[in-house]
C-alpha atoms as a PDB file:
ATOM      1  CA  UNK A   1      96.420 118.153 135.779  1.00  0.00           C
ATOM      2  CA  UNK A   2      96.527 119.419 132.199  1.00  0.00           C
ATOM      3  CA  UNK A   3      93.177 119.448 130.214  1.00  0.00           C
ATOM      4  CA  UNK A   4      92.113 117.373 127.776  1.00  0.00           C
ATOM      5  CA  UNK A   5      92.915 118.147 124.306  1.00  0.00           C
ATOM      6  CA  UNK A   6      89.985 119.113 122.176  1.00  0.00           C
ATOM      7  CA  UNK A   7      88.218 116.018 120.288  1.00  0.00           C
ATOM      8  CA  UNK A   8      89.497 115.205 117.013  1.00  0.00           C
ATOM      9  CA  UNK A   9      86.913 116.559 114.117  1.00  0.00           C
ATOM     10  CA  UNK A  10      85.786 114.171 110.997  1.00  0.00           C
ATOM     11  CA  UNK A  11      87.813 115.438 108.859  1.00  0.00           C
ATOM     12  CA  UNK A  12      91.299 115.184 111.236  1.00  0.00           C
ATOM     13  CA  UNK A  13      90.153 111.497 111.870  1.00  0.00           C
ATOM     14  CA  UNK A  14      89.340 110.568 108.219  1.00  0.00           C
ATOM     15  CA  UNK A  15      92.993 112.252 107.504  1.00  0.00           C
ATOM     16  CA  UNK A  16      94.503 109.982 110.182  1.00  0.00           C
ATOM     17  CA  UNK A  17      93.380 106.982 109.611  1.00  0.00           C
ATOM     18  CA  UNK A  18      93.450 107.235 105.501  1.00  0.00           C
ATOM     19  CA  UNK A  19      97.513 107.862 106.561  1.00  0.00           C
ATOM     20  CA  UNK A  20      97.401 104.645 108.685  1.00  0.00           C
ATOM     21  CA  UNK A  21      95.853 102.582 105.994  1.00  0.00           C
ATOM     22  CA  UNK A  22      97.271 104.008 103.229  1.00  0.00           C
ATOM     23  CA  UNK A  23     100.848 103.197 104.867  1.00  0.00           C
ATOM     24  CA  UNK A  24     100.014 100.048 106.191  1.00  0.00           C
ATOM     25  CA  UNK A  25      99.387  98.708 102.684  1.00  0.00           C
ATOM     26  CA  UNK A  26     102.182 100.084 101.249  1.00  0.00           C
ATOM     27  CA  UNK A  27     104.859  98.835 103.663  1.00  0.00           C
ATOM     28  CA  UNK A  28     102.950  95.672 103.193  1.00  0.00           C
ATOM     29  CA  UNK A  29     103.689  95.522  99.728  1.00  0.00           C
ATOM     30  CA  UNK A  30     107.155  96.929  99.747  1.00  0.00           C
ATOM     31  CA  UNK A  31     108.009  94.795 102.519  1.00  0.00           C
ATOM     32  CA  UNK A  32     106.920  91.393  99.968  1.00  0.00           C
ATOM     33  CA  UNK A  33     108.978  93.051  97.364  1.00  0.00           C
ATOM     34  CA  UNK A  34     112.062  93.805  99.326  1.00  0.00           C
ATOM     35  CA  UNK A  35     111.357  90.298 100.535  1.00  0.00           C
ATOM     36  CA  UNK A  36     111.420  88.837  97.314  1.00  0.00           C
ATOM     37  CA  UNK A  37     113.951  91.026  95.229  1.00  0.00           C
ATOM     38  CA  UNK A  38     116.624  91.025  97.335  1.00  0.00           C
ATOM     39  CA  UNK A  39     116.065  88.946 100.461  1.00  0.00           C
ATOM     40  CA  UNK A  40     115.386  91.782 103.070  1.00  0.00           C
ATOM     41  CA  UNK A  41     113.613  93.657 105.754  1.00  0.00           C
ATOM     42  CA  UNK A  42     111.908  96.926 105.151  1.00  0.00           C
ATOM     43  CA  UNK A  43     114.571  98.393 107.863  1.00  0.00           C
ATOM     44  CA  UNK A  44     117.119  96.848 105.986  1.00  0.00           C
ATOM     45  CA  UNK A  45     116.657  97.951 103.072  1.00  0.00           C
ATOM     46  CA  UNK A  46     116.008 101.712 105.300  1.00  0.00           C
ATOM     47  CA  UNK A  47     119.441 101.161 106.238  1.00  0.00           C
ATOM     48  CA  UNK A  48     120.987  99.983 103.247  1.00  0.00           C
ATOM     49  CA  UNK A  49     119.559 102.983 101.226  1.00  0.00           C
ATOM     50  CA  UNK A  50     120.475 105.730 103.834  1.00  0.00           C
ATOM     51  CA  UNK A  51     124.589 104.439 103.512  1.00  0.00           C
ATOM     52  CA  UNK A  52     123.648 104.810  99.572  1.00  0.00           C
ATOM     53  CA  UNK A  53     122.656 108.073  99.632  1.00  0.00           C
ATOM     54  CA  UNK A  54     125.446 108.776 101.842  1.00  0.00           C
ATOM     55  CA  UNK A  55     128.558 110.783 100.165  1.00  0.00           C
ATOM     56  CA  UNK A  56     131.011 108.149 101.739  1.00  0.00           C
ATOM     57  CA  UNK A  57     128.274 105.077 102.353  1.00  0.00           C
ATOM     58  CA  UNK A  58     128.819 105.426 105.782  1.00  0.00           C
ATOM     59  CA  UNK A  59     127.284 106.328 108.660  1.00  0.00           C
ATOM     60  CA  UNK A  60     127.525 106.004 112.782  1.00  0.00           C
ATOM     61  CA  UNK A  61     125.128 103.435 114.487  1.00  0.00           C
ATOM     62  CA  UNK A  62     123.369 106.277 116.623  1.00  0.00           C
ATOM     63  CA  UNK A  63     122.749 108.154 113.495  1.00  0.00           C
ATOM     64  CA  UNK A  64     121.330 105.268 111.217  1.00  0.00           C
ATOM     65  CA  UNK A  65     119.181 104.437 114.392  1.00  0.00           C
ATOM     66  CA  UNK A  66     117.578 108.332 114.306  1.00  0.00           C
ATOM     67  CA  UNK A  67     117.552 108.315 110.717  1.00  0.00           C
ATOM     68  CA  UNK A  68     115.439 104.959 110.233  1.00  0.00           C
ATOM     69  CA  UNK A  69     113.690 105.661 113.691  1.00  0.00           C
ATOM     70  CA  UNK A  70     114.784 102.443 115.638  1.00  0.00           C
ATOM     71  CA  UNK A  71     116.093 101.281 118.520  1.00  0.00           C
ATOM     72  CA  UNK A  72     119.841 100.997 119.135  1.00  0.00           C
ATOM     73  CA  UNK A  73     120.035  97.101 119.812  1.00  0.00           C
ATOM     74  CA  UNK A  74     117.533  97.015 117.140  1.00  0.00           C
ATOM     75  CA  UNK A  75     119.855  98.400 114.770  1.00  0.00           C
ATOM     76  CA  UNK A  76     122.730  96.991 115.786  1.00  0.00           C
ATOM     77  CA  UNK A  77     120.993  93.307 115.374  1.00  0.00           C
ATOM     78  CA  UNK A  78     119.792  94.257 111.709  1.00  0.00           C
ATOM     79  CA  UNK A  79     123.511  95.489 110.978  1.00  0.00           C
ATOM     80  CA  UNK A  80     125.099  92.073 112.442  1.00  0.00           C
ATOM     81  CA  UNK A  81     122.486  90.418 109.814  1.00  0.00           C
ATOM     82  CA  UNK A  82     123.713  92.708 106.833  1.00  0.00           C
ATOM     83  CA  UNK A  83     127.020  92.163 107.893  1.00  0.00           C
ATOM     84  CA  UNK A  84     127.001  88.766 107.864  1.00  0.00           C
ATOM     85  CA  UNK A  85     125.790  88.397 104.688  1.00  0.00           C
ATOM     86  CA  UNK A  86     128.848  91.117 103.399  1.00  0.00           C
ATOM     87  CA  UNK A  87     126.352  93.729 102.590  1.00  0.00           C
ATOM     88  CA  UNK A  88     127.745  96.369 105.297  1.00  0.00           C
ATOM     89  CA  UNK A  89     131.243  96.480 107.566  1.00  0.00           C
ATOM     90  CA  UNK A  90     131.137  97.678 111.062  1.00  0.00           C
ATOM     91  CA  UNK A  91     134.078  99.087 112.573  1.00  0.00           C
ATOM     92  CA  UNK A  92     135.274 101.460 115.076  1.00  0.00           C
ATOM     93  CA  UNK A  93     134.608 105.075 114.706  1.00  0.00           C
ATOM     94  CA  UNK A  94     138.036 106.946 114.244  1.00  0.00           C
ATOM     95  CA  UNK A  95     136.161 110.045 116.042  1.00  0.00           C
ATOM     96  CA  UNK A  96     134.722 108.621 118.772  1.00  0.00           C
ATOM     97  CA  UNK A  97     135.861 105.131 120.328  1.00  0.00           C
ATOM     98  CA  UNK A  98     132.707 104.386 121.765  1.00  0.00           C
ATOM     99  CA  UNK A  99     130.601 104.403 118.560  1.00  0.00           C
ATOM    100  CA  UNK A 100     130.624 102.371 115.383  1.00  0.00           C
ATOM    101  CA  UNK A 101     130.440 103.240 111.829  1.00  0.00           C
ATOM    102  CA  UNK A 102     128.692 101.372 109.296  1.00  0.00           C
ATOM    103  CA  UNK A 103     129.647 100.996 105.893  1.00  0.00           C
ATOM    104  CA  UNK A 104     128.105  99.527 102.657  1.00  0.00           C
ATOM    105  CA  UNK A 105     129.616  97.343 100.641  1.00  0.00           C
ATOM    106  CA  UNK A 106     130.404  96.613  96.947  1.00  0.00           C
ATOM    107  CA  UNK A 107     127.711  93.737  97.356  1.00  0.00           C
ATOM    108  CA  UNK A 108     125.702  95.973  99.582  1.00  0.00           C
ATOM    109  CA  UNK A 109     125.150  98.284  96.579  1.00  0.00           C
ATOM    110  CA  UNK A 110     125.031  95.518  94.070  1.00  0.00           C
ATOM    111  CA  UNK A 111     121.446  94.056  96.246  1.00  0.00           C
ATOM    112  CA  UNK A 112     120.371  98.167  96.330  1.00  0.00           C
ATOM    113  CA  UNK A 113     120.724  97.936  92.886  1.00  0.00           C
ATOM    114  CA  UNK A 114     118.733  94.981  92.034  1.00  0.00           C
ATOM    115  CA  UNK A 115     115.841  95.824  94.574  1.00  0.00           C
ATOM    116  CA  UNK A 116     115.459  99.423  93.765  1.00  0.00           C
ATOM    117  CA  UNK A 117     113.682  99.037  90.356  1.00  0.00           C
ATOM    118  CA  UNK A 118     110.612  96.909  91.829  1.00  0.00           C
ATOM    119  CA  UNK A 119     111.156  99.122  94.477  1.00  0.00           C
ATOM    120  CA  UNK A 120     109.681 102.272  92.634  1.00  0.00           C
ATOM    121  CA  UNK A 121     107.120 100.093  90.755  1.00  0.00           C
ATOM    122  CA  UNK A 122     105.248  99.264  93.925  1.00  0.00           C
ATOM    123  CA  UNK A 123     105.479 103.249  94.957  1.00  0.00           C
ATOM    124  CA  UNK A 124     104.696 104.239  91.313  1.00  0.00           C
ATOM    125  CA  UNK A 125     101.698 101.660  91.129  1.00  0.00           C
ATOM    126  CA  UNK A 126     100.612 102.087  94.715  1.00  0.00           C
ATOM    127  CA  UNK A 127     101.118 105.574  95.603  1.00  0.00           C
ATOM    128  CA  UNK A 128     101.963 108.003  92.794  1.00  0.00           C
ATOM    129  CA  UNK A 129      99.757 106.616  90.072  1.00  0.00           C
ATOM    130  CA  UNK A 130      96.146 107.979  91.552  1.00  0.00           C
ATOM    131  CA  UNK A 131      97.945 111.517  92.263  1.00  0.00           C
ATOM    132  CA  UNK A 132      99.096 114.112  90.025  1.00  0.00           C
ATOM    133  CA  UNK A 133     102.242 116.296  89.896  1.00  0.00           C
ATOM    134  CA  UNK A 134     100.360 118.864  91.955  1.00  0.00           C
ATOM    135  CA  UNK A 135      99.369 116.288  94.259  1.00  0.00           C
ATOM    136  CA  UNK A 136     102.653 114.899  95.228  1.00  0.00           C
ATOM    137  CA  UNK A 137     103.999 117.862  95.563  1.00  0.00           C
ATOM    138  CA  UNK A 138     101.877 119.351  97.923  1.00  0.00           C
ATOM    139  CA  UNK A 139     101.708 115.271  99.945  1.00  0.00           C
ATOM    140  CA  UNK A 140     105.408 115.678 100.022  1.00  0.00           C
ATOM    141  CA  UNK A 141     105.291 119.200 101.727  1.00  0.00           C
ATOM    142  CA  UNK A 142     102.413 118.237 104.025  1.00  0.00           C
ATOM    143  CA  UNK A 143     104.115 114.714 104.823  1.00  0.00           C
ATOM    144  CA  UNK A 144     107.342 117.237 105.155  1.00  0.00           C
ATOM    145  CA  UNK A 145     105.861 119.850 107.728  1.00  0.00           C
ATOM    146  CA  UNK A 146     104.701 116.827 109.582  1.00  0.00           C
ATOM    147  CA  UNK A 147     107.737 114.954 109.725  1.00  0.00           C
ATOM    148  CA  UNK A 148     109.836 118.021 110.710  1.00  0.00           C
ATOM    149  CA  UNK A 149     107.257 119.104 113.899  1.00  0.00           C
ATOM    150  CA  UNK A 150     107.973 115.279 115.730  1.00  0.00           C
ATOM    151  CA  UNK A 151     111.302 115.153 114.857  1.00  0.00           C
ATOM    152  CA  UNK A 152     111.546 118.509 117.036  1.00  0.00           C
ATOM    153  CA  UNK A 153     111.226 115.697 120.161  1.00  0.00           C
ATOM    154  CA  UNK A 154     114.117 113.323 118.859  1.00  0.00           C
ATOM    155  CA  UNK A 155     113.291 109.570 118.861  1.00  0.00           C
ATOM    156  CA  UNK A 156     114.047 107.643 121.395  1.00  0.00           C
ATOM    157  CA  UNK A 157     117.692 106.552 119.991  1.00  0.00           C
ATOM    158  CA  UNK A 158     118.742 109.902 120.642  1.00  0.00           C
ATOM    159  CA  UNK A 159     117.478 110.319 124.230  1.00  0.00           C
ATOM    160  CA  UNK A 160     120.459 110.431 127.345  1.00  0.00           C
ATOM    161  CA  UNK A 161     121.254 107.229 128.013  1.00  0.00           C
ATOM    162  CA  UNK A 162     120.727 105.788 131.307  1.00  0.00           C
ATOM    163  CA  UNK A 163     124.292 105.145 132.969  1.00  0.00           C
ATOM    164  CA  UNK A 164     124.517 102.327 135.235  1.00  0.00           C
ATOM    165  CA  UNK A 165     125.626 103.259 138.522  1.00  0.00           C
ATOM    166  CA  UNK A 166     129.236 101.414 140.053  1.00  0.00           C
ATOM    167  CA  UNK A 167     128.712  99.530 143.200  1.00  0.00           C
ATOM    168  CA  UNK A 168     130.794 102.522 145.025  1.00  0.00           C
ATOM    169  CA  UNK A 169     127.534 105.397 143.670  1.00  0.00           C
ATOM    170  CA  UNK A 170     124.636 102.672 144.326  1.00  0.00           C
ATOM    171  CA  UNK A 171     124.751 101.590 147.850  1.00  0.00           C
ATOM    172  CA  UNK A 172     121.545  99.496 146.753  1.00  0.00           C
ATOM    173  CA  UNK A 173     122.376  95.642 146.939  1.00  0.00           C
ATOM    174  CA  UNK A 174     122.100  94.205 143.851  1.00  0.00           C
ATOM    175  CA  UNK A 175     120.080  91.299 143.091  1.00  0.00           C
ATOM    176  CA  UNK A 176     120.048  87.887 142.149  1.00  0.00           C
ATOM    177  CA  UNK A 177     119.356  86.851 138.677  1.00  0.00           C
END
C-alpha cells in the first residue's frame, strides 16, 4: 500500500479552491455570453476557436478531443451539432481512414467573429481587470507550469482504446441485451 500523501497546508487549499471558484464563475459567465452571442456551448465555442487558430481550420477528431479535454463521443456529438448548423464539415481523413477531420466553415468563422468581442469583455471585466501586467504574466506562467505537469498523463481521449474481442478470441458467450 502506498502512503498517504502529506495534508494539504492553508495556503495550498486557499490556492485551490480560489482556482475552483474563480473558474467556476467565469465559465459561468462566458458560458451565458457564448449562449447569448452566438448560440453556443462553452465546448463549442473550445472547438470552434481551436479550428480558428488552426493554420488550415482543421483538425482530426482525436486531436480536438485532447485539445478541449473531452471525450471522443462527446466530441463527436458537439461536432454533429456544429455541423448541422454549417459551422464545421466532417470528412474522412486523407491520412488515416479510420479518423475524421474537422473543418470550420465560412459561417463557422463568421459566429467566431461575432462572439469573440463579448468574449474578451467578460475575461477583461472578470479576470484581467483586478490584475496587473505583472500579474498576468506571472498567472499565465503558473497556470502554464500547471497545465504542462497533467498533460504529462494524457487525458483520457488519448488513452489505448479497448478493442473488442471477435467471437473466434472470446470464447465467453455473449449476452442478451
Amino acid at each position: 500500500m502506498s502512503p498517504s500523501p502529506p495534508p494539504l497546508d492553508a495556503t495550498q487549499l486557499g490556492a485551490y479552491f480560489a482556482l475552483i471558484e474563480a473558474s467556476s464563475m467565469l465559465k459561468h459567465a462566458v458560458e451565458q455570453q457564448l449562449r447569448e452571442a452566438g448560440d453556443l456551448s462553452y465546448v463549442q465555442f473550445q472547438i470552434l476557436a481551436t479550428l480558428g487558430d488552426s493554420p488550415a481550420g482543421s483538425r482530426r477528431m482525436t486531436d480536438l478531443a485532447d485539445g478541449v479535454v473531452y471525450s471522443r463521443s462527446g466530441l463527436t456529438y458537439q461536432a454533429q451539432t456544429l455541423e448541422k448548423r454549417g459551422l464545421v464539415t466532417r470528412t474522412p481523413s486523407p491520412d488515416d481512414e479510420r479518423s475524421v477531420v474537422v473543418t470550420l466553415t465560412d459561417e463557422g468563422r463568421a459566429v467566431l467573429a461575432s462572439v469573440f468581442p463579448g468574449h474578451v469583455a467578460v475575461l477583461d471585466d472578470l479576470l484581467f481587470a483586478a490584475l496587473s501586467r505583472s500579474d498576468v504574466e506571472a498567472l499565465a506562467d503558473i497556470l502554464g507550469r500547471a497545465r504542462d505537469h497533467m498533460r504529462r498523463t494524457p487525458p483520457r481521449s488519448a488513452g489505448q482504446r479497448r478493442r473488442r474481442k471477435t467471437p473466434e478470441e472470446d470464447p465467453t458467450p455473449s449476452r442478451p441485451r
